[in-house]
Protein backbone atom coordinates (compact mmCIF):
# COMPACT_ATOMS: atom_id res chain seq x y z
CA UNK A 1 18.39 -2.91 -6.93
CA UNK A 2 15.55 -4.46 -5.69
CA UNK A 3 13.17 -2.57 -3.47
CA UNK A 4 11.39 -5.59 -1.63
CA UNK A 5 15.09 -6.57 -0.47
CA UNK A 6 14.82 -2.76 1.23
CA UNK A 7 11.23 -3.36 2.58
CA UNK A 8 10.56 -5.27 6.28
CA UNK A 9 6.80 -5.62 7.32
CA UNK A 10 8.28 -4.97 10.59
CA UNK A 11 9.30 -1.71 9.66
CA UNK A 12 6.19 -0.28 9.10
CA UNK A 13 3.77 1.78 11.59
CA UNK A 14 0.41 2.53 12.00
CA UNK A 15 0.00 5.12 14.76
CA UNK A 16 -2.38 8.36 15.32
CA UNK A 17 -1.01 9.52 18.01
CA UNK A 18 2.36 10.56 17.02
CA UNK A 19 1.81 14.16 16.37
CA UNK A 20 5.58 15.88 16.84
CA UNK A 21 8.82 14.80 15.17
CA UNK A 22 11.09 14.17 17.79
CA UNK A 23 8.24 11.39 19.05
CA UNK A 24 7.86 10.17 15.27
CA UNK A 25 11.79 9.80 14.41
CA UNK A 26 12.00 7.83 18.21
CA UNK A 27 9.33 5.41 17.38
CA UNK A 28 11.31 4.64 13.88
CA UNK A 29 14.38 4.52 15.46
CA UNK A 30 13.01 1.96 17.67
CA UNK A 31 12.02 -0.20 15.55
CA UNK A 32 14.69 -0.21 13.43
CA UNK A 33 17.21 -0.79 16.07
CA UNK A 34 15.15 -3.45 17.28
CA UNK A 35 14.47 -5.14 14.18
CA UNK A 36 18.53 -5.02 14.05
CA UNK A 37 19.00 -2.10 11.41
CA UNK A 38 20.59 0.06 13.39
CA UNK A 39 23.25 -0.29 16.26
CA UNK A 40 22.42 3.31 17.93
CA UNK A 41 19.39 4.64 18.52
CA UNK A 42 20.77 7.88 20.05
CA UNK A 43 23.01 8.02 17.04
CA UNK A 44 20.78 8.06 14.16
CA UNK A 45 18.04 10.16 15.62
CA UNK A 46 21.30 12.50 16.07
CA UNK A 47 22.09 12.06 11.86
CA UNK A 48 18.46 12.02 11.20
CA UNK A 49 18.05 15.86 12.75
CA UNK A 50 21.38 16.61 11.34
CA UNK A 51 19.88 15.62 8.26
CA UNK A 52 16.58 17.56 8.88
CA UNK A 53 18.51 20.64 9.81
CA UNK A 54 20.41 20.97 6.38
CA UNK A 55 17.03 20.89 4.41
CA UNK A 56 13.14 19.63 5.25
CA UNK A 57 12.19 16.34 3.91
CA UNK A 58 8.49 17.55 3.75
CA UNK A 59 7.27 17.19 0.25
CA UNK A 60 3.73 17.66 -0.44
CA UNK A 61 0.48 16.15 0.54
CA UNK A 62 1.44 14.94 3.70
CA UNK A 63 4.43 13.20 2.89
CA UNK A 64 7.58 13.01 4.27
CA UNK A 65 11.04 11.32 3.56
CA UNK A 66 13.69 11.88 6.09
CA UNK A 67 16.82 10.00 5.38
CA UNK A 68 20.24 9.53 6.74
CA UNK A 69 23.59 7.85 5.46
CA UNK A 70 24.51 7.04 9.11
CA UNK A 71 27.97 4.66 10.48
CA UNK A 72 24.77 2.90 12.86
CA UNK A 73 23.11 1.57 9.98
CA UNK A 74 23.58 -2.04 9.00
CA UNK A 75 21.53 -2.66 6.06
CA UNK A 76 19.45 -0.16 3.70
CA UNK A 77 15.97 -0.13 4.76
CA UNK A 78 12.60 1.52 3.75
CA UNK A 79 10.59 2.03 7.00
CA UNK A 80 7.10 3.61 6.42
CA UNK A 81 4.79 5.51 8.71
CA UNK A 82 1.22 6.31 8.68
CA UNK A 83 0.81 8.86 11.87
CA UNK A 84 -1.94 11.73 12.85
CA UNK A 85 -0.66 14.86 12.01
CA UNK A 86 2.56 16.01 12.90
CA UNK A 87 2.37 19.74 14.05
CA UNK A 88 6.30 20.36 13.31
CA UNK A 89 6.46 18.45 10.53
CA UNK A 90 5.14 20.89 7.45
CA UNK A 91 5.56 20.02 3.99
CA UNK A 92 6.78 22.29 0.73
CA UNK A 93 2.25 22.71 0.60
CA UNK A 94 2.29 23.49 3.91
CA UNK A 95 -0.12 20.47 5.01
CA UNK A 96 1.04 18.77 8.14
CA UNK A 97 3.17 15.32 7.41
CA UNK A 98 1.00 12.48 8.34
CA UNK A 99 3.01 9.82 5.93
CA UNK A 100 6.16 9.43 6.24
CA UNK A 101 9.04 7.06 4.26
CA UNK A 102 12.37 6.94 6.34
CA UNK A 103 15.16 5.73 4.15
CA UNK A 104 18.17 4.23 6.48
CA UNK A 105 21.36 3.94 4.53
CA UNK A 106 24.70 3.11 5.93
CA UNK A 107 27.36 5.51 6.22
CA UNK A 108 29.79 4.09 3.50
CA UNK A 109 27.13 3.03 0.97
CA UNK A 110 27.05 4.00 -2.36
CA UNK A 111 24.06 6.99 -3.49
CA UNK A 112 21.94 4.34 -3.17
CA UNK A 113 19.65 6.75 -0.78
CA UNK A 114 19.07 9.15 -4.06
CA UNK A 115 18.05 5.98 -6.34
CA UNK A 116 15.57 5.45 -3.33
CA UNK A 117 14.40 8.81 -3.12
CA UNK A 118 14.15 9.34 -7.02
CA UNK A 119 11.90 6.24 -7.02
CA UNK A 120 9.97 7.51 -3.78
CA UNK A 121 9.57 10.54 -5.54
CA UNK A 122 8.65 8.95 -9.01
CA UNK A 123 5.87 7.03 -7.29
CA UNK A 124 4.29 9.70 -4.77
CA UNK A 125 3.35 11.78 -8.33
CA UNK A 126 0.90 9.27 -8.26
CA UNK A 127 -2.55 10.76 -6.85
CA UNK A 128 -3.86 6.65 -7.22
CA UNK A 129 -0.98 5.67 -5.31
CA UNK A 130 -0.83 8.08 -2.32
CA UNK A 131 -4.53 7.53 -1.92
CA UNK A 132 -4.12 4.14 -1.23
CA UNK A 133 -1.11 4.28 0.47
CA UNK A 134 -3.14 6.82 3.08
CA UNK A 135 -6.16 3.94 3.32
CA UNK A 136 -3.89 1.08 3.95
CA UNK A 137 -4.30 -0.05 7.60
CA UNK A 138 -1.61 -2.34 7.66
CA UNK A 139 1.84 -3.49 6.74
CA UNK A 140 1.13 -5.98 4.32
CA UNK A 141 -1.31 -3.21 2.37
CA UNK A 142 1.99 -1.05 2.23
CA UNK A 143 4.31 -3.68 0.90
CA UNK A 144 2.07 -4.94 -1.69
CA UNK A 145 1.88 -1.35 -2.70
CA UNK A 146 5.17 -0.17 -2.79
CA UNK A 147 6.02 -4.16 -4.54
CA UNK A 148 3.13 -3.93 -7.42
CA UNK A 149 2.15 -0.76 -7.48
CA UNK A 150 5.71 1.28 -7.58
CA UNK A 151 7.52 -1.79 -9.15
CA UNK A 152 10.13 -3.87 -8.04
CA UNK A 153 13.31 -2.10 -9.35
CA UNK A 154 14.71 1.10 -8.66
């Protein structure tokens, strides 16, 4: 599959002063639903913190990748968030989240999600790349990164 297809420049958010979870998964949530991924707001923060409950997306380094297979999501998509630090939001390092890639995947859809994360993953072992993915300062930075940088495919 084709990442770009999963990647919307309107899906991506630059904002310091998101410092707790429940504010950063709302903001996402917004956008998604108003960029048309999503049909519920309410619905997939509520699959999102399901989600979160079962086992933290926190990886290392500041990074994040919450995810939910959820029956209010149209399309896959890749949303990507660059935030201040979020004080709930620890990682398996114990540094504060402070980038974050949601992956929205509907309900029925294949593992898709785990090709997504497995390539997330793959590319975030990358000190290069999750230096400049911390120094971008806006949405086209990001998708040309995750495009050239990561590759294309999954």
């Amino acid at each position: 599959m084709d990442i770009s297809s999963m990647i919307d420049t309107n899906c991506i958010l630059f904002d310091s002063t998101i410092q707790l979870k429940k504010d950063l998964f709302s903001r996402l949530a917004t956008i998604l639903e108003k960029s048309g991924y999503i049909s519920s707001k309410k619905r997939f923060i509520k699959d999102l913190e399901k989600r979160e409950k079962e086992s933290p997306t926190g990886i290392e380094d500041g990074f994040g990748i919450p995810h939910a297979k959820s029956k209010t999501v149209k399309n896959p998509v890749i949303v990507f968030a660059h935030t201040g630090k979020i004080v709930d939001y620890v990682a398996l390092d114990g540094s504060h989240v402070d980038c974050v890639f949601l992956l929205a995947v509907p309900e029925k859809a294949s593992d898709i999600h785990l090709d997504i994360l497995s390539y997330l993953a793959r590319q975030l072992m990358n000190d290069d790349f999750k230096l400049e993915l911390k120094q971008a300062s806006n949405a086209s930075d990001i998708q040309s990164l995750l495009m050239n940088k990561g590759g294309s495919s999954l």
